[in-house]
C-alpha atoms as a PDB file:
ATOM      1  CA  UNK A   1      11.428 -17.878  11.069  1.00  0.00           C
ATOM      2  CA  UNK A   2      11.210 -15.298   8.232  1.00  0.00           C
ATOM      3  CA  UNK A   3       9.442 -12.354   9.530  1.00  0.00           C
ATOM      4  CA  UNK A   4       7.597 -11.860   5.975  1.00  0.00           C
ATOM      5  CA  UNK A   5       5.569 -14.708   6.925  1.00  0.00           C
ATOM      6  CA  UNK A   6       3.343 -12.017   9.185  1.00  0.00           C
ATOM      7  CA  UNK A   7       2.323 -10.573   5.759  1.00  0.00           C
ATOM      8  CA  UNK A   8       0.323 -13.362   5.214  1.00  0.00           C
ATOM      9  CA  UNK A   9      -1.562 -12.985   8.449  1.00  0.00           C
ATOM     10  CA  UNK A  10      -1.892  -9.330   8.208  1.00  0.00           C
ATOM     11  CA  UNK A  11      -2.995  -9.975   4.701  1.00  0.00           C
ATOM     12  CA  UNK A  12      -5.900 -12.377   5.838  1.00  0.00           C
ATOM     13  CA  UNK A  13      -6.750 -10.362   8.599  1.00  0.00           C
ATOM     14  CA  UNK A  14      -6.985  -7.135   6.879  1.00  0.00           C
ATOM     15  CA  UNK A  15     -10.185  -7.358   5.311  1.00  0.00           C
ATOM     16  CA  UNK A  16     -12.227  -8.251   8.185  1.00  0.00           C
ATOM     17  CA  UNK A  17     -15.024  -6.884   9.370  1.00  0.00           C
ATOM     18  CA  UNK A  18     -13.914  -6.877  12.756  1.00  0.00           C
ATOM     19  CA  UNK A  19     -11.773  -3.692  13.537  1.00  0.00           C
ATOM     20  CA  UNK A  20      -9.616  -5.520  16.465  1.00  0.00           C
ATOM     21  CA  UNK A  21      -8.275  -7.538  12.839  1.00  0.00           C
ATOM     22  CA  UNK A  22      -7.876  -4.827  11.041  1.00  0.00           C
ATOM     23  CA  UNK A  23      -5.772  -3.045  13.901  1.00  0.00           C
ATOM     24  CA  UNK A  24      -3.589  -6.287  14.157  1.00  0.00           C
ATOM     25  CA  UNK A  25      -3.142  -6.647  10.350  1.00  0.00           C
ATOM     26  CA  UNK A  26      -2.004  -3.266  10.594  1.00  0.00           C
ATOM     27  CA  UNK A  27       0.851  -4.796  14.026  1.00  0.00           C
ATOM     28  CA  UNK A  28       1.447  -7.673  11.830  1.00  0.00           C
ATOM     29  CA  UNK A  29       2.439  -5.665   8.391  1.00  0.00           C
ATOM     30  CA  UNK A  30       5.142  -3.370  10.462  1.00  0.00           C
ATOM     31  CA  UNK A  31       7.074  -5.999  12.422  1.00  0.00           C
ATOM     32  CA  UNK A  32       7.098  -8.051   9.728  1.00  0.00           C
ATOM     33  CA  UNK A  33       9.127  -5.031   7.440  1.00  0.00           C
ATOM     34  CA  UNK A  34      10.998  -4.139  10.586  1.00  0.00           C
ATOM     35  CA  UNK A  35      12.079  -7.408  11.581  1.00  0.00           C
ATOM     36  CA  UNK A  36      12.814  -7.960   7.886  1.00  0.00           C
ATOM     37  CA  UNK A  37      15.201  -5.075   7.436  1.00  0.00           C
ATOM     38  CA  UNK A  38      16.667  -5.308  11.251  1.00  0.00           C
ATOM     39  CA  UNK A  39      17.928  -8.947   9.950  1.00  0.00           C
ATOM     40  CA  UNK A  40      19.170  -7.637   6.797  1.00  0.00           C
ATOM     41  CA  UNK A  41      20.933  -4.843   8.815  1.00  0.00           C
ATOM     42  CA  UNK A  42      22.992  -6.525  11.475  1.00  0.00           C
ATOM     43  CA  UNK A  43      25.486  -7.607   9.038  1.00  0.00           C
ATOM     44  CA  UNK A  44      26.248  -3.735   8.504  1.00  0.00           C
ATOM     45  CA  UNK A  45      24.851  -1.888  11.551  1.00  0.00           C
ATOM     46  CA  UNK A  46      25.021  -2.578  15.135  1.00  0.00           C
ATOM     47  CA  UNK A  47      21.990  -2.156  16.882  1.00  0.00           C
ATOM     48  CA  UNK A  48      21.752  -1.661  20.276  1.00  0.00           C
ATOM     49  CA  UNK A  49      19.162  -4.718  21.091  1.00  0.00           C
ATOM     50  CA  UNK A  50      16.244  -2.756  22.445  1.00  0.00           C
ATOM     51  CA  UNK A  51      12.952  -0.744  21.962  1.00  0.00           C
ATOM     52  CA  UNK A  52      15.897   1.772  20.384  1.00  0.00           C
ATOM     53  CA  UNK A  53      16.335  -0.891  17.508  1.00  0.00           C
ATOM     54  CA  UNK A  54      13.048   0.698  15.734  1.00  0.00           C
ATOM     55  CA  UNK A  55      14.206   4.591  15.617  1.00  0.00           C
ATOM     56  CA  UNK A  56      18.039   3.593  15.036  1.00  0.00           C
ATOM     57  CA  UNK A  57      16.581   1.363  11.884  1.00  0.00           C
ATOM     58  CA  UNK A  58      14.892   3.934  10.565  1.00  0.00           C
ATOM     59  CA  UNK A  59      17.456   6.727  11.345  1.00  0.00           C
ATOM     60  CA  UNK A  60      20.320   4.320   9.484  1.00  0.00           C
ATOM     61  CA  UNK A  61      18.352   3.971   6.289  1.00  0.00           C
ATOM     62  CA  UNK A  62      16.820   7.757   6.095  1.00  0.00           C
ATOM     63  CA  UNK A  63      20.567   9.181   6.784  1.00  0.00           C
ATOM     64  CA  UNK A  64      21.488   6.860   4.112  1.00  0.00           C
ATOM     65  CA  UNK A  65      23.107   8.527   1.168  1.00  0.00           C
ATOM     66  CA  UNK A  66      21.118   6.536  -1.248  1.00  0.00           C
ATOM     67  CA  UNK A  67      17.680   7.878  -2.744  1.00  0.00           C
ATOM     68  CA  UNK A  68      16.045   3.941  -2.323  1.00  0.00           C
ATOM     69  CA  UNK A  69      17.456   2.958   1.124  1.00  0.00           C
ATOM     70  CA  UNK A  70      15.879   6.630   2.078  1.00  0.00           C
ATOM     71  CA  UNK A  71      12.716   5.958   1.026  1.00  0.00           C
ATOM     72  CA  UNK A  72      12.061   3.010   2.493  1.00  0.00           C
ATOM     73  CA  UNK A  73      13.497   4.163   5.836  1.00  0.00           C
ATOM     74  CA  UNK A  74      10.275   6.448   5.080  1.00  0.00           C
ATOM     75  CA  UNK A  75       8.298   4.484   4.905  1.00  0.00           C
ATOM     76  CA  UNK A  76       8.961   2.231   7.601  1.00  0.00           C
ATOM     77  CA  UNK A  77       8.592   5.364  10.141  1.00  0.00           C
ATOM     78  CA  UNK A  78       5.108   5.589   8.295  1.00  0.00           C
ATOM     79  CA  UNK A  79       3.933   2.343   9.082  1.00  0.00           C
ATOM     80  CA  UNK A  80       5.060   2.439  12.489  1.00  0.00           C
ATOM     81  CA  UNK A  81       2.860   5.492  12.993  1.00  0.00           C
ATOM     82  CA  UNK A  82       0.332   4.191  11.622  1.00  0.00           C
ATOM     83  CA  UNK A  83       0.988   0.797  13.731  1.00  0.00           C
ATOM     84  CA  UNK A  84       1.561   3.393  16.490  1.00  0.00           C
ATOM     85  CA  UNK A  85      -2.118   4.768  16.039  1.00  0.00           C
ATOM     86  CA  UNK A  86      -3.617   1.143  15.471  1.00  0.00           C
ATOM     87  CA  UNK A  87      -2.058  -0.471  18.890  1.00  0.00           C
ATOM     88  CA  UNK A  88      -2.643   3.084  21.080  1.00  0.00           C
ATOM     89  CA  UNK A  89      -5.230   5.546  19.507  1.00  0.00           C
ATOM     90  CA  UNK A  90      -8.552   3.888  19.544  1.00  0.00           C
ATOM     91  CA  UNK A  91     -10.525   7.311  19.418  1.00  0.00           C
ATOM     92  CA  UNK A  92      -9.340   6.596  15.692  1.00  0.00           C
ATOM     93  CA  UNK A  93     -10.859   3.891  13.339  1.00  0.00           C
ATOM     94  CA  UNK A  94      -8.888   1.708  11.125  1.00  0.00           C
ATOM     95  CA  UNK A  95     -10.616   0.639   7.512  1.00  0.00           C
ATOM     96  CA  UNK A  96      -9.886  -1.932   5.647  1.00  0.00           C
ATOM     97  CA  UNK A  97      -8.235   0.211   3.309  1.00  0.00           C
ATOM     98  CA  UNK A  98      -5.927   1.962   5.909  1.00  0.00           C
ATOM     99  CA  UNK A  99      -5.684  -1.499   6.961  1.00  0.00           C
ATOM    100  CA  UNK A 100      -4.481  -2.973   2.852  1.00  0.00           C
ATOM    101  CA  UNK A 101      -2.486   0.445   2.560  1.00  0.00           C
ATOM    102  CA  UNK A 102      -0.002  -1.171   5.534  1.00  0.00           C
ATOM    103  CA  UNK A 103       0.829  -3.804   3.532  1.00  0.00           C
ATOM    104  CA  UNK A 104       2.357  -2.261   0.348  1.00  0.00           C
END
């Protein structure tokens, strides 16, 4: 399967009306970069097959010594806080444009 495939569904779920969509749209838009880059990795990196695969993903492309593959290490720690706050924090509300902002 080809993890940018949850883009659609976190596309058509990011617009709802219904928060619990919103929050998954939100899910759907991170593991579908992280699994994404994590496949495109594994060629060059070794990682170590676990929860640890997120942080040592991020950690090889922001320690990068390359201005692009540092910036989107950036931004994939981003939208795994902001995944982070969708899935765990629900003091917090998540609009549909915090919801669209995931996706780009």
């Amino acid at each position: 399967m080809n993890p940018l495939d949850f883009l659609n569904v976190a596309r058509n779920l990011s617009g709802s009306a219904q928060e619990s969509e919103r929050r998954t749209s939100v899910g759907r838009s991170y593991y579908a970069v992280f699994n994404h880059l994590r496949l495109k990795l594994e060629p060059m990196k070794r990682l170590p097959g676990t929860a640890e695969d997120h942080q040592a993903v991020v950690q090889y492309l922001t320690s990068a010594n390359h201005a692009q593959l540092s910036s989107v290490g950036q931004s994939l720690k981003d939208l795994r806080t902001s995944r982070n706050l969708a899935d765990y924090d629900m003091a917090v509300a998540v609009s549909q444009d915090q919801s669209r902002l995931a996706q780009r």
